[in-house]
Structure formats: C-alpha cells, structure tokens
N, C-alpha and C. Protein backbone atom coordinates (compact mmCIF):
# COMPACT_ATOMS: atom_id res chain seq x y z
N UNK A 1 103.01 94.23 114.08
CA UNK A 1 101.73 93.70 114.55
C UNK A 1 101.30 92.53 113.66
N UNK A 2 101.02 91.50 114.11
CA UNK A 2 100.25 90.23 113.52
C UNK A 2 99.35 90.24 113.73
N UNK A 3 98.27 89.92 112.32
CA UNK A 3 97.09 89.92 112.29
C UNK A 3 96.16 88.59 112.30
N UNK A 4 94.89 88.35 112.08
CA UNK A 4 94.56 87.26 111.45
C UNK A 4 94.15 87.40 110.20
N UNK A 5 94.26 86.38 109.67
CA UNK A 5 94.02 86.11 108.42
C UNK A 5 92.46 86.30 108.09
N UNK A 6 91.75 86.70 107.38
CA UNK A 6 90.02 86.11 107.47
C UNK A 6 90.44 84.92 106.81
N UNK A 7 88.94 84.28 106.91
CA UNK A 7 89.02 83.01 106.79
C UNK A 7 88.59 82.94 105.69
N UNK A 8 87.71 83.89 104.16
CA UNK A 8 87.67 84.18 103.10
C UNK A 8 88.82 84.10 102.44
N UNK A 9 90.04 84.39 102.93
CA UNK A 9 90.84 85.26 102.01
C UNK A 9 92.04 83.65 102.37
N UNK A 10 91.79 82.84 103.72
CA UNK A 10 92.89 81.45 103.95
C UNK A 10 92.08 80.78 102.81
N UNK A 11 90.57 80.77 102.66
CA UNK A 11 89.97 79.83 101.62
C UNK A 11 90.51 80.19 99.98
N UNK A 12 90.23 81.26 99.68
CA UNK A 12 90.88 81.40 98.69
C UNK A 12 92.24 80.98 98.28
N UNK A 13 93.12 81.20 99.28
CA UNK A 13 94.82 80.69 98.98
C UNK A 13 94.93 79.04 99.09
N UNK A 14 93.73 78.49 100.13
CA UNK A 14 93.92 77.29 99.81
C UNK A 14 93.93 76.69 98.35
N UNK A 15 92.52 77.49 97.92
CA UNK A 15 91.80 76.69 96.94
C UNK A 15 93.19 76.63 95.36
N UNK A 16 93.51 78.12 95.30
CA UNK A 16 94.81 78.42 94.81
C UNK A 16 95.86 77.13 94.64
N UNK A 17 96.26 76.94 96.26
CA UNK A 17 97.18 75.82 96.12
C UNK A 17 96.86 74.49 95.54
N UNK A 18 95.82 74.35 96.19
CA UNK A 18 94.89 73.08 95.38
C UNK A 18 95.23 72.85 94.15
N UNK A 19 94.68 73.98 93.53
CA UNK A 19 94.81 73.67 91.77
C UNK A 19 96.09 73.35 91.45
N UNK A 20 97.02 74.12 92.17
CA UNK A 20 98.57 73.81 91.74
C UNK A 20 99.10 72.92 91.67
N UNK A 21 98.61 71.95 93.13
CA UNK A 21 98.73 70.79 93.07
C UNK A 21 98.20 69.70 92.24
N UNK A 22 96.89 69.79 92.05
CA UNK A 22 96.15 68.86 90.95
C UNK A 22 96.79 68.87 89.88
N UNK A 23 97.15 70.22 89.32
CA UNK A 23 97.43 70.36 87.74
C UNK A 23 98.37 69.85 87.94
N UNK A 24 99.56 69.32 88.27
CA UNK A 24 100.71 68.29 88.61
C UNK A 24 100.35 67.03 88.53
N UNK A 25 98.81 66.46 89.00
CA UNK A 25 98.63 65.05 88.51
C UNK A 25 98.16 64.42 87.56
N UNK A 26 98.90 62.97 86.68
CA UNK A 26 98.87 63.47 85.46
C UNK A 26 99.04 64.28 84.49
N UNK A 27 99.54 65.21 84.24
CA UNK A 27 99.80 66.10 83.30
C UNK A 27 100.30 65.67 82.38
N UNK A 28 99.99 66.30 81.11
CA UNK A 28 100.43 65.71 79.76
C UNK A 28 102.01 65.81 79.82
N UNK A 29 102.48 66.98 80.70
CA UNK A 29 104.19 67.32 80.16
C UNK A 29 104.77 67.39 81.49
N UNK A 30 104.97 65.77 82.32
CA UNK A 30 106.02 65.80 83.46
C UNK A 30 106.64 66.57 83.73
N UNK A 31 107.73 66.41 82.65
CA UNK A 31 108.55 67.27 82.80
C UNK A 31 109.24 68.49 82.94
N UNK A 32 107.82 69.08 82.21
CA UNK A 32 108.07 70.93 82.52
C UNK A 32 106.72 71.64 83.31
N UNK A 33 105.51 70.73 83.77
CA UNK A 33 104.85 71.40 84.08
C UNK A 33 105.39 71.63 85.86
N UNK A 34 105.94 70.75 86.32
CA UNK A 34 106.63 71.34 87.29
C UNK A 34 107.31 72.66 87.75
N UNK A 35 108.00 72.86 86.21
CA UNK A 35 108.71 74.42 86.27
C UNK A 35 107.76 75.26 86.35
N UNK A 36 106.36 75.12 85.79
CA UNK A 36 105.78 76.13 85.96
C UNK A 36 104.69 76.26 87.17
N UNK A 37 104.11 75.20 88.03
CA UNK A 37 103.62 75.95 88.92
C UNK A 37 104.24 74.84 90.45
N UNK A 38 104.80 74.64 90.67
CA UNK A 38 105.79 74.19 91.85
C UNK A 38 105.88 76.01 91.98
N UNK A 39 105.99 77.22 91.40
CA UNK A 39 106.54 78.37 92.45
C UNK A 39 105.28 78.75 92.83
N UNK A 40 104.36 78.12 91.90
CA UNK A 40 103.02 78.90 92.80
C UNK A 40 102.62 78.57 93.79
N UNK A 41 102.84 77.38 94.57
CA UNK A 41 102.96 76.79 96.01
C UNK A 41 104.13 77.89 96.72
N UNK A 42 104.70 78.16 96.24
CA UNK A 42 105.97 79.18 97.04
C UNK A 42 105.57 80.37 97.50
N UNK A 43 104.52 81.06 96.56
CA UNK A 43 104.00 82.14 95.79
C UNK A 43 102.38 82.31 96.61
N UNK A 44 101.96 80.71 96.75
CA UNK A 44 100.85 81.59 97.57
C UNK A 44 101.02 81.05 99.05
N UNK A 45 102.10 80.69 99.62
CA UNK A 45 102.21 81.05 101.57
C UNK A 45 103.05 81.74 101.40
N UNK A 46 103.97 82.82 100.69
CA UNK A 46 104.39 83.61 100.66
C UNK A 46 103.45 84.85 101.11
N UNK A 47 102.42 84.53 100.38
CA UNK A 47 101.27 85.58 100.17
C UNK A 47 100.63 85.32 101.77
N UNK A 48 100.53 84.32 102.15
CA UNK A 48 99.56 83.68 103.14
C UNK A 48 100.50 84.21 104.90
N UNK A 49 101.87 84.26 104.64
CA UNK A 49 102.53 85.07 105.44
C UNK A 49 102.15 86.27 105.66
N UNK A 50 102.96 86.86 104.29
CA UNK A 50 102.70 88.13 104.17
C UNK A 50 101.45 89.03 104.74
N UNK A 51 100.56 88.09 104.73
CA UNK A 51 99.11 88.89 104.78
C UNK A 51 99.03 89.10 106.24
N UNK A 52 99.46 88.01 107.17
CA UNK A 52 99.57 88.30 108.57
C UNK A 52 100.25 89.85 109.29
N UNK A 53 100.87 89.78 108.34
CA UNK A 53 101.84 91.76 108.47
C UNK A 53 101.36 92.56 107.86
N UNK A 54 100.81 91.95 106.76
CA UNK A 54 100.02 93.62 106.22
C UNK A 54 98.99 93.10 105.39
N UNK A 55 97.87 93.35 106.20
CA UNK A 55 96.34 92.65 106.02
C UNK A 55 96.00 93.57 104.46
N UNK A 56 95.82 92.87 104.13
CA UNK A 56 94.61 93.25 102.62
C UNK A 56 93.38 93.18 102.54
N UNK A 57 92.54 93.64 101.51
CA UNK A 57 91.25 93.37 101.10
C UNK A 57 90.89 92.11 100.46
N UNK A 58 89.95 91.72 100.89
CA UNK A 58 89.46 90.21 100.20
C UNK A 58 89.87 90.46 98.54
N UNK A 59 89.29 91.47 97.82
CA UNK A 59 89.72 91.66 96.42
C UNK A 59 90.33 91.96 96.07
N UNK A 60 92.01 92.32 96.89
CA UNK A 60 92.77 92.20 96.42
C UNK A 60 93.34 90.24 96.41
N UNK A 61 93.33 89.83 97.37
CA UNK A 61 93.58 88.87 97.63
C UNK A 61 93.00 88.03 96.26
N UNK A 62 91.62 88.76 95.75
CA UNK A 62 90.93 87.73 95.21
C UNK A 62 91.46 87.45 93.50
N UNK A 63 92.15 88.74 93.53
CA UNK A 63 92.67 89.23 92.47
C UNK A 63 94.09 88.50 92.26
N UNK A 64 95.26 88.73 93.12
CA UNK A 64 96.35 87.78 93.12
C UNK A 64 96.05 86.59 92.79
N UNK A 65 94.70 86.06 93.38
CA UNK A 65 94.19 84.13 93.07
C UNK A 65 94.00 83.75 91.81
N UNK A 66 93.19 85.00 91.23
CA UNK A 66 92.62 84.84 89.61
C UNK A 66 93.53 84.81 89.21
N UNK A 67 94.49 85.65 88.64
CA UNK A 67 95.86 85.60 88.09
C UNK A 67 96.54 84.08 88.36
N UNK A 68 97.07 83.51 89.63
CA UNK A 68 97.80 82.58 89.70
C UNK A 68 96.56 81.29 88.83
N UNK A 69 95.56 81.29 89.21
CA UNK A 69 95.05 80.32 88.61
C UNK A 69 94.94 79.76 87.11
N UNK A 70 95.04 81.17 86.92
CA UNK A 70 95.13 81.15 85.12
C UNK A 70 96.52 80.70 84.78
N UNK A 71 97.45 81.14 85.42
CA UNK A 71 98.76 80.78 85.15
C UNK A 71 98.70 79.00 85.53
N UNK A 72 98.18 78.38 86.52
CA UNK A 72 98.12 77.21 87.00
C UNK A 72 97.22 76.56 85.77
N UNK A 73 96.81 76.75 85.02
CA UNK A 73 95.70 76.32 83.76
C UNK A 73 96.83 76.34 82.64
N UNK A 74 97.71 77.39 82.45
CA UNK A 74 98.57 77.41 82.06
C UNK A 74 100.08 76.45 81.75
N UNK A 75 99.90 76.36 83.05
CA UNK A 75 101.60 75.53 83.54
C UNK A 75 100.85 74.48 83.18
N UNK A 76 99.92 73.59 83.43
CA UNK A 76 99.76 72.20 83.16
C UNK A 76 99.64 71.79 81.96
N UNK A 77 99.43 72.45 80.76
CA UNK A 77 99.60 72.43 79.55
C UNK A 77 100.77 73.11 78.54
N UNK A 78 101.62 73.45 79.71
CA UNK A 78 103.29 74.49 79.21
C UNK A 78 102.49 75.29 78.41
N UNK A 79 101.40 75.78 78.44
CA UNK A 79 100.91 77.29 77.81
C UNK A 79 100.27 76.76 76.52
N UNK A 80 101.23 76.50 75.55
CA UNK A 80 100.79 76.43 74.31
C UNK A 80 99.82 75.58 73.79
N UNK A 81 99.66 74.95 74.68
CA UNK A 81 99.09 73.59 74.46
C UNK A 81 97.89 73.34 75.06
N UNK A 82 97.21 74.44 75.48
CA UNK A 82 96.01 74.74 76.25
C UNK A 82 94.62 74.30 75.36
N UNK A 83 93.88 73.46 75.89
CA UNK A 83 92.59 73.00 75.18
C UNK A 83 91.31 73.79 75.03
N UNK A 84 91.94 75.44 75.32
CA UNK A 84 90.44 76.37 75.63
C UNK A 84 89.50 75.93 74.08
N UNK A 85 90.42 75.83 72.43
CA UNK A 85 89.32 75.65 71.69
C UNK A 85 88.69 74.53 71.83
N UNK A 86 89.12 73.36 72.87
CA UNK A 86 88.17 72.42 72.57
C UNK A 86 87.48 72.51 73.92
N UNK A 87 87.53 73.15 74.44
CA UNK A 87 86.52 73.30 75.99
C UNK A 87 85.49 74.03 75.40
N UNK A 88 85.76 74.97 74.76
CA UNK A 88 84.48 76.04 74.27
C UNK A 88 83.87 75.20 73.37
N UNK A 89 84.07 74.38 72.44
CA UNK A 89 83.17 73.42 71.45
C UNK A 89 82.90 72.71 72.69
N UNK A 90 82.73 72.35 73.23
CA UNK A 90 82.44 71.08 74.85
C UNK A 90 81.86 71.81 75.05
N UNK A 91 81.40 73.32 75.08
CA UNK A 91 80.00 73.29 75.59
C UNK A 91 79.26 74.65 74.76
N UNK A 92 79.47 74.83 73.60
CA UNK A 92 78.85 75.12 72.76
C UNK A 92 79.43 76.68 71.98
N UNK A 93 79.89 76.89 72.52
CA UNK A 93 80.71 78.20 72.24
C UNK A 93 81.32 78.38 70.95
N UNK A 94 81.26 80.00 70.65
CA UNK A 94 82.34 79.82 69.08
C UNK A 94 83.63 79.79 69.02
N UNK A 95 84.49 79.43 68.23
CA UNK A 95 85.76 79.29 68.48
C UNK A 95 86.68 80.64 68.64
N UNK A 96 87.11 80.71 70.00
CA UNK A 96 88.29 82.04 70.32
C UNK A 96 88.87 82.46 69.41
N UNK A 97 89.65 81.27 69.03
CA UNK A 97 90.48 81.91 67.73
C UNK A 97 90.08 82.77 66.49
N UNK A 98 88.65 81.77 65.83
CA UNK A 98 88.40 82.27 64.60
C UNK A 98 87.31 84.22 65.30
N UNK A 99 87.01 83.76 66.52
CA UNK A 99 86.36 85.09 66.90
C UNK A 99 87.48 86.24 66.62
N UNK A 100 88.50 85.68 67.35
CA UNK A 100 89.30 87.25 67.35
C UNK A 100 90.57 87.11 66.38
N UNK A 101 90.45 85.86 65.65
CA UNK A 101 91.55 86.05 64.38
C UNK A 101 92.53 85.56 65.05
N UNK A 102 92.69 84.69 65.91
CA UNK A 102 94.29 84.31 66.17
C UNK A 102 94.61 83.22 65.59
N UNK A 103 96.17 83.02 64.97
CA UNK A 103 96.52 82.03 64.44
C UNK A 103 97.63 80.96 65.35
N UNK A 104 97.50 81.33 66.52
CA UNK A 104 98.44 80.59 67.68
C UNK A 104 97.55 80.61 68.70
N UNK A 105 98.09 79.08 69.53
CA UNK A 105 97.54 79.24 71.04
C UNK A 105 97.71 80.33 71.89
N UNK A 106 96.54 81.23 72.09
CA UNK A 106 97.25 82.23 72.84
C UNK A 106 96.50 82.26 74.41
N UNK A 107 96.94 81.63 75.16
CA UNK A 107 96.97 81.34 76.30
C UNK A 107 97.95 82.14 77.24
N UNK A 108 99.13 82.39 76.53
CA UNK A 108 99.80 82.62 77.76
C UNK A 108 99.45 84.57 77.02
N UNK A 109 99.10 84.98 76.13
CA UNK A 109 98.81 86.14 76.03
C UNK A 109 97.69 86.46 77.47
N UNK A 110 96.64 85.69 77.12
CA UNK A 110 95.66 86.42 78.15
C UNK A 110 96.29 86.27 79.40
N UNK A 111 97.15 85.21 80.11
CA UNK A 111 98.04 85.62 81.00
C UNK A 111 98.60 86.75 81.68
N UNK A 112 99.41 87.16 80.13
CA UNK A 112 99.80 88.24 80.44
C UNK A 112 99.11 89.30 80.53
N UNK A 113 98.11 89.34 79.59
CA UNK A 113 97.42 90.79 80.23
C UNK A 113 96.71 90.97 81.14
N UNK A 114 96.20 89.50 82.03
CA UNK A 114 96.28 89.49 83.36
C UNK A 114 96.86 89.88 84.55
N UNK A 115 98.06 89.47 84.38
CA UNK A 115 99.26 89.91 85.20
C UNK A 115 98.95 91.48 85.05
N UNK A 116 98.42 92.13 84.76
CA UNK A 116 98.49 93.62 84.94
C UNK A 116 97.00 93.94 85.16
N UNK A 117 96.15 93.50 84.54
CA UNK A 117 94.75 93.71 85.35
C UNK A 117 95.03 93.31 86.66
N UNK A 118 95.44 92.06 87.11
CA UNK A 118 95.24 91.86 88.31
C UNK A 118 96.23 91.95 89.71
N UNK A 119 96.78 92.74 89.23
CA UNK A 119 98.15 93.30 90.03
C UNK A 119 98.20 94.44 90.22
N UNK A 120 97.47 95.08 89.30
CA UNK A 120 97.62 96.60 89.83
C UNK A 120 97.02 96.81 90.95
N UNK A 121 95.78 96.65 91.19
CA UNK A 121 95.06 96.64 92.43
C UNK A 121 95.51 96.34 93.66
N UNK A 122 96.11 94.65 93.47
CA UNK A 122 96.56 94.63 95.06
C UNK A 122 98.09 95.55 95.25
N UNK A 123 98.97 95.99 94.74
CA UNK A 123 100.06 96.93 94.96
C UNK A 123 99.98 97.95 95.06
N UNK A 124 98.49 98.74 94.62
CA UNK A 124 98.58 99.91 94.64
C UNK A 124 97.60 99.99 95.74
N UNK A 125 97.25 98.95 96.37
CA UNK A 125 96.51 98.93 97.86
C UNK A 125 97.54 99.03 98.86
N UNK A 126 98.41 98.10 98.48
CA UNK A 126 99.30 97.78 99.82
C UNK A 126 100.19 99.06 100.08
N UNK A 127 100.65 99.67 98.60
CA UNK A 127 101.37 101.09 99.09
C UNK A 127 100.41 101.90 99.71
N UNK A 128 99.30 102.56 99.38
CA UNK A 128 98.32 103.39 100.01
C UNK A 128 98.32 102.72 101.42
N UNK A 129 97.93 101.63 101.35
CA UNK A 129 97.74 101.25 103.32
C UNK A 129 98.73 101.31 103.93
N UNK A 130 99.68 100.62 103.79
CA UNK A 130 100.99 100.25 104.62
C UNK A 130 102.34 101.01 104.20
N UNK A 131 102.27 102.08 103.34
CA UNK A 131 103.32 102.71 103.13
C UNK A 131 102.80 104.64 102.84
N UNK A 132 101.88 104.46 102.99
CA UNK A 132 100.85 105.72 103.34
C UNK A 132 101.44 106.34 101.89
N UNK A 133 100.48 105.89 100.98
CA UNK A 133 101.29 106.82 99.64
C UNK A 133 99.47 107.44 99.30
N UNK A 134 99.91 108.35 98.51
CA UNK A 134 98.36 108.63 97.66
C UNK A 134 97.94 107.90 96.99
N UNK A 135 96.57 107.33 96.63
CA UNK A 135 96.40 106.08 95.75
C UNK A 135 96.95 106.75 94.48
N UNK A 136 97.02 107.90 93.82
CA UNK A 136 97.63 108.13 92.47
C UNK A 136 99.05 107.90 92.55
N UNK A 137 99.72 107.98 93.44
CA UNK A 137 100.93 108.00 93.50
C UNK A 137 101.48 106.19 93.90
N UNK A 138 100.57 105.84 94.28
CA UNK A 138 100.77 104.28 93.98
C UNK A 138 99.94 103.49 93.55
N UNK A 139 99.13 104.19 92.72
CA UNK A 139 98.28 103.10 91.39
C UNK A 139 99.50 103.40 90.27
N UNK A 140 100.35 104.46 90.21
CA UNK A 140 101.11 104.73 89.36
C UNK A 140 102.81 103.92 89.35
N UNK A 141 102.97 103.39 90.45
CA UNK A 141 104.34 102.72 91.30
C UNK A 141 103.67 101.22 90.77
N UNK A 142 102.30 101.12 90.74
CA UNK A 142 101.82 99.35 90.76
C UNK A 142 101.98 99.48 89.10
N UNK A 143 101.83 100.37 88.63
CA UNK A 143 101.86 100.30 86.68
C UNK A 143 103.33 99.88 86.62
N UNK A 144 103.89 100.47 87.03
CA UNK A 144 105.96 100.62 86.67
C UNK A 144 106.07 99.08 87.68
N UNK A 145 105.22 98.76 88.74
CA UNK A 145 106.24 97.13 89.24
C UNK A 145 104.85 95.85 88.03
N UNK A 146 104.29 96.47 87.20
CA UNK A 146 103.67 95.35 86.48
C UNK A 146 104.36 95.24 85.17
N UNK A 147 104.75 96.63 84.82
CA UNK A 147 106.32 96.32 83.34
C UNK A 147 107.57 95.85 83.97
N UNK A 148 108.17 96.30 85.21
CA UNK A 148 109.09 95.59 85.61
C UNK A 148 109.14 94.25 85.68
N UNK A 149 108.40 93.93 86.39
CA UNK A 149 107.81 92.34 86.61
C UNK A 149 107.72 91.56 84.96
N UNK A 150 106.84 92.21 84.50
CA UNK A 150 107.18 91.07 83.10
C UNK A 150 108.11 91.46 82.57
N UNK A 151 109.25 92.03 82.01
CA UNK A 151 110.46 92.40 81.97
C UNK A 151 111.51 91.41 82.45
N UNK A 152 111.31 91.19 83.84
CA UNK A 152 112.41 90.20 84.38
C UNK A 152 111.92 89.26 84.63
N UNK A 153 110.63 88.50 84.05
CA UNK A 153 110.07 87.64 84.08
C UNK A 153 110.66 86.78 82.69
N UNK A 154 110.70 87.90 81.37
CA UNK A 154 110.87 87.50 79.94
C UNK A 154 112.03 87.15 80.32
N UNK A 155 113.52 87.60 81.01
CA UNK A 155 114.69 87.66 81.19
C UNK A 155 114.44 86.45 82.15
N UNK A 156 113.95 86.08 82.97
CA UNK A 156 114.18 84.94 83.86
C UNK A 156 113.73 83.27 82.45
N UNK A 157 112.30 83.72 81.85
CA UNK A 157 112.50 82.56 81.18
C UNK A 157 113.78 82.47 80.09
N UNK A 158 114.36 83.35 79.61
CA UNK A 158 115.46 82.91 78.79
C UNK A 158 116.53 82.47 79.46
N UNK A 159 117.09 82.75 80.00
CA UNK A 159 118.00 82.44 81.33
C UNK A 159 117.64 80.74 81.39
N UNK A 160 116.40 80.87 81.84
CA UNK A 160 116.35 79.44 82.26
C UNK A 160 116.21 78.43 81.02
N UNK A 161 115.97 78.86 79.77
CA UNK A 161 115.54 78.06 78.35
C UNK A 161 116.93 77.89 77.84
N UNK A 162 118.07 79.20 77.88
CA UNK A 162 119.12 78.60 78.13
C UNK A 162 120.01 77.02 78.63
N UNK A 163 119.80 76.88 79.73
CA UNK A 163 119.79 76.02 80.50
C UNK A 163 119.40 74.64 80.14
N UNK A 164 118.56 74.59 79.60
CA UNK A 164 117.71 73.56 78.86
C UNK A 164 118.19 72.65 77.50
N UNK A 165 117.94 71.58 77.68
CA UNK A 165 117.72 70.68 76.06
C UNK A 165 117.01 71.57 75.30
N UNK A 166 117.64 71.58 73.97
CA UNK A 166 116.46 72.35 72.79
C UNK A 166 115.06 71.96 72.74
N UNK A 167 114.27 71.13 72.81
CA UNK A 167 113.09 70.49 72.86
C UNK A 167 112.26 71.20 73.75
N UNK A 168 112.82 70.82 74.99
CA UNK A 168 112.31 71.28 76.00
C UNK A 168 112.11 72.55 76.32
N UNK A 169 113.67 73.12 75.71
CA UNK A 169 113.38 75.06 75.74
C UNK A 169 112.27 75.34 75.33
N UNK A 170 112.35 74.92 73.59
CA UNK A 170 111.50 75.64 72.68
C UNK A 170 109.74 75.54 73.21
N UNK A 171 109.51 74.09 73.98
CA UNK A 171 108.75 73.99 74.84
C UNK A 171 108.23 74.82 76.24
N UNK A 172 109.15 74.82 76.74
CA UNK A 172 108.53 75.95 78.64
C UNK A 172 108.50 77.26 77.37
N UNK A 173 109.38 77.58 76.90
CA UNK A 173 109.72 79.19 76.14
C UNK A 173 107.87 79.34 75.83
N UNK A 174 107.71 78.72 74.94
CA UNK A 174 106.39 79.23 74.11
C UNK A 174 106.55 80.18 73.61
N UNK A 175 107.01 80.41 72.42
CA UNK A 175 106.80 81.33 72.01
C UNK A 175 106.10 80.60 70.26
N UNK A 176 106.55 80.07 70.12
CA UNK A 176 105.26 78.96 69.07
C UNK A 176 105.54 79.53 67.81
N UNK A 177 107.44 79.78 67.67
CA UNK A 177 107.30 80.64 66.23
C UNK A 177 107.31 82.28 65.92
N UNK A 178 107.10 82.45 67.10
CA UNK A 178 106.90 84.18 67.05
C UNK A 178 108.39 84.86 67.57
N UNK A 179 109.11 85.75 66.85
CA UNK A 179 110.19 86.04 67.66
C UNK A 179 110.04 87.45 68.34
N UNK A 180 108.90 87.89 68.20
CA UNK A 180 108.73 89.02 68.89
C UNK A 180 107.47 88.48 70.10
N UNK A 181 107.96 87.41 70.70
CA UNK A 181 106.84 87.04 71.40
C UNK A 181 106.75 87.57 73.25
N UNK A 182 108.36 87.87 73.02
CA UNK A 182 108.50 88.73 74.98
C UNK A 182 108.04 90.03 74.77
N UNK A 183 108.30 90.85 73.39
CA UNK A 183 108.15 91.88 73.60
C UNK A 183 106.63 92.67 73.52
N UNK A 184 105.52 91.11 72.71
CA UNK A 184 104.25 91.31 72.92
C UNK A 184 103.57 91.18 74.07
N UNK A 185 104.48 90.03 74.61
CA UNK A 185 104.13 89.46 76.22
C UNK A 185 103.69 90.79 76.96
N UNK A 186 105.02 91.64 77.05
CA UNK A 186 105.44 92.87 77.91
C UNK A 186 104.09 93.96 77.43
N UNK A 187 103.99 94.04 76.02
CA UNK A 187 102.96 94.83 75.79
C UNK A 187 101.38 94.67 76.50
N UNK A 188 101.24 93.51 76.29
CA UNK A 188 99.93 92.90 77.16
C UNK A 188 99.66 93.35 78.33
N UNK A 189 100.92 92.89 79.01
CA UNK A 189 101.14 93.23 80.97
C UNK A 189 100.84 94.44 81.07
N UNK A 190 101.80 95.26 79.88
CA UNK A 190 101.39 97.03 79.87
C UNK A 190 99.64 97.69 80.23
N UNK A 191 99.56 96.81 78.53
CA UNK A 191 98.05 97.03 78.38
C UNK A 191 97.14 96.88 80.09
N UNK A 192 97.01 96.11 80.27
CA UNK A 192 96.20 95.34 81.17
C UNK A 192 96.75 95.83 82.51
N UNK A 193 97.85 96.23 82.70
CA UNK A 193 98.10 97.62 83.95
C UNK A 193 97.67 98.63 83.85
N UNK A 194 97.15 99.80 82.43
CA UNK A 194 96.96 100.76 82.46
C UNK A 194 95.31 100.52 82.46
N UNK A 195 94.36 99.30 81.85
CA UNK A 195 93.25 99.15 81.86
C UNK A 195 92.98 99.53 83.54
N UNK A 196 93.74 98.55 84.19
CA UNK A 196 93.40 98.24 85.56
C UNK A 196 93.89 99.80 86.57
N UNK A 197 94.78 100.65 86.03
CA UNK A 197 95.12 101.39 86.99
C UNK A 197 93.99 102.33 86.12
N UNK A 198 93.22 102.60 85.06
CA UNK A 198 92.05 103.48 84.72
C UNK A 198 91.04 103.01 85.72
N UNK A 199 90.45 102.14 85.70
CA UNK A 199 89.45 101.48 86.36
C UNK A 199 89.85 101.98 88.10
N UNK A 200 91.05 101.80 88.64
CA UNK A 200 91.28 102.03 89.90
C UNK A 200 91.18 103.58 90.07
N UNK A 201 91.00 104.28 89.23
CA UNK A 201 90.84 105.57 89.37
C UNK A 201 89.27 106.20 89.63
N UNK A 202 88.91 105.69 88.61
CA UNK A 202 87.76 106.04 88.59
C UNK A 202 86.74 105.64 89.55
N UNK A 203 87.27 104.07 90.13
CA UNK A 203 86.26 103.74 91.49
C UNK A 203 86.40 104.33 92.77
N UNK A 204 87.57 104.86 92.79
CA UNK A 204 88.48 106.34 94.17
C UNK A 204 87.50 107.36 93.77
N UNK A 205 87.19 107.64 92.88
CA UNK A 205 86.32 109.05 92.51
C UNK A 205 84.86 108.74 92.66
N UNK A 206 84.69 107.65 92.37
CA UNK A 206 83.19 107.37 92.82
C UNK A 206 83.09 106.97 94.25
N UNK A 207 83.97 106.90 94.35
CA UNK A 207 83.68 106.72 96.22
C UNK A 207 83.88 108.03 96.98
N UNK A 208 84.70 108.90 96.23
CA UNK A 208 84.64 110.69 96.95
C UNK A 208 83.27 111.39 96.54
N UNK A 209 82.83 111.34 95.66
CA UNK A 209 81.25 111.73 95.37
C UNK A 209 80.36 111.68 96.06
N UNK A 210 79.84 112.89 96.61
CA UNK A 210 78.40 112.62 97.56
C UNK A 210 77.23 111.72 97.16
C-alpha cells in the first residue's frame, strides 16, 4: 500500500536537503566536505521513499532530520574544525569547552551521541508498526541496530581513510590525535541509545496510565 506523505514531514526532508546542499557552497574543505554530506542527499529520499510504504510519525521523522543536520554542520567543516566556540562567543555564551573540560573539537562526539538519541525512536517505531513487534522488544532491536551502525560506520571510515592521501585521511578521519577515538565514538552512540531507549520507555508507560 502507498501512502501519502504529510506535508510536515515532505517539509522537513526538504529543509534537510537544503542544508546539505548549502553546506557544499563555499566550504572551507572542497575537497572532503563532499564525502561527507553528498550521502545525505541519498539518505534523505531514501527516507522520503521509504515513508510512502511505511508511514511514520512526524517525530520520528523529526528526529532522523535533527541527527542528519548536525551531521550536515558537521561535514562542512570535516568535523574538527567546527566554529561552535566561536558561535557561542558571537552571541554571548560561555565557552563549551572550558564548561565541560574538553581539550579537542568535539563536534563529531555530540554527533555521535546523537546518532543514538535520535535513532532509537524512529526504529523502534517502525518495528512496533510495520513488523508488529512489542515496543520492548523493539526499543531493544533499535539499541543493538544503533551499536551496529556506529560499528560499521567506524569500519567504513577506515576503509575509506585507507584509500586516501595522508593529509586528507588524517583530515575526513578526525580523530585529532586521539587513538582511541572509534572506540569513544561507539561509546557515545551506546550512551545516547540507552538514554533514548530509557526515555522511550517510560513515555509507553505514561501513556498506559489512567
């Protein structure tokens, strides 16, 4: 069965693509910001298909967007190179870093623990709707495809840094010096799946409550 799309949820994927596209013009790093969000054009009419076969909730939808966008904030600055401390002095804010003690750009951290806040939700929707599972039994399937996922995500960027001029690796890679930097990545995604599959629990129970 084909559905329609709402027209909330086409605005959102537009707006999505949009950014993907902008952050491509001009960009400080030609050359690699391409690698990183050229798939998110792939990534959201993939999504924009998909949805025609198996309709979602606006918040999940809204949730997949947040995630890609951050990653699209991301790719245009190859991660490391992200200007959040000088956006927050631009408008008055204290500095991220010295707030929470970091001594690296960590941009693609909050990424990652994105990728699991905001993924658990829409997967562990789509199994409950369209594959008739119990939401525990697939808020728990969306935890295990948000470590999988960054897992062969860490394995896809080496693969591809491989591939690469040294410059440029050490560049898309980001890891900025850290050699335990996939396996913190992975921890994050963890983190930020189990935040998000707590939270998905507890709003199922407040909605069974008289």
């Amino acid at each position: 069965m084909i559905a329609k799309v709402p027209r909330s949820q086409l605005v959102l994927l537009g707006l999505t693509a949009a950014a993907a596209v902008f952050s491509l013009i001009d960009t400080p790093y030609p050359r690699l910001a391409p690698l990183q969000n050229l798939p998110t054009l792939a990534v959201v009419a993939a999504i924009a298909v998909a949805l025609r076969r198996w309709p979602m909730p606006t918040s999940a939808v809204m949730s997949i967007c947040l995630f890609l966008l951050l990653h699209t904030i991301g790719g245009r600055h190859i991660y490391s190179n992200v200007p959040y401390e000088a956006w927050a002095q631009a408008v008055g804010l204290p500095s991220p870093d010295k707030a929470l003690g970091l001594t690296r750009n960590s941009w693609d951290r909050l990424v990652h623990l994105s990728f699991g806040l905001c993924w658990v939700h829409p997967v562990a929707t789509w199994l409950a709707r369209h594959k008739r599972l119990t939401m525990a039994l697939a808020t728990y399937i969306a935890v295990e495809f948000v470590i999988a996922g960054s897992a062969l995500y860490e394995i896809f960027e080496w693969l591809l840094t491989v591939l690469m001029a040294g410059p440029d690796a050490l560049a898309y890679n980001g890891q900025q010096g850290d050699p335990w930097d996939p396996q913190k990545d992975m921890a994050l995604a963890t983190l930020g799946a189990v935040l998000a599959a707590i939270a998905l629990r507890f709003r199922v129970r407040l909605r069974r409550e008289p």
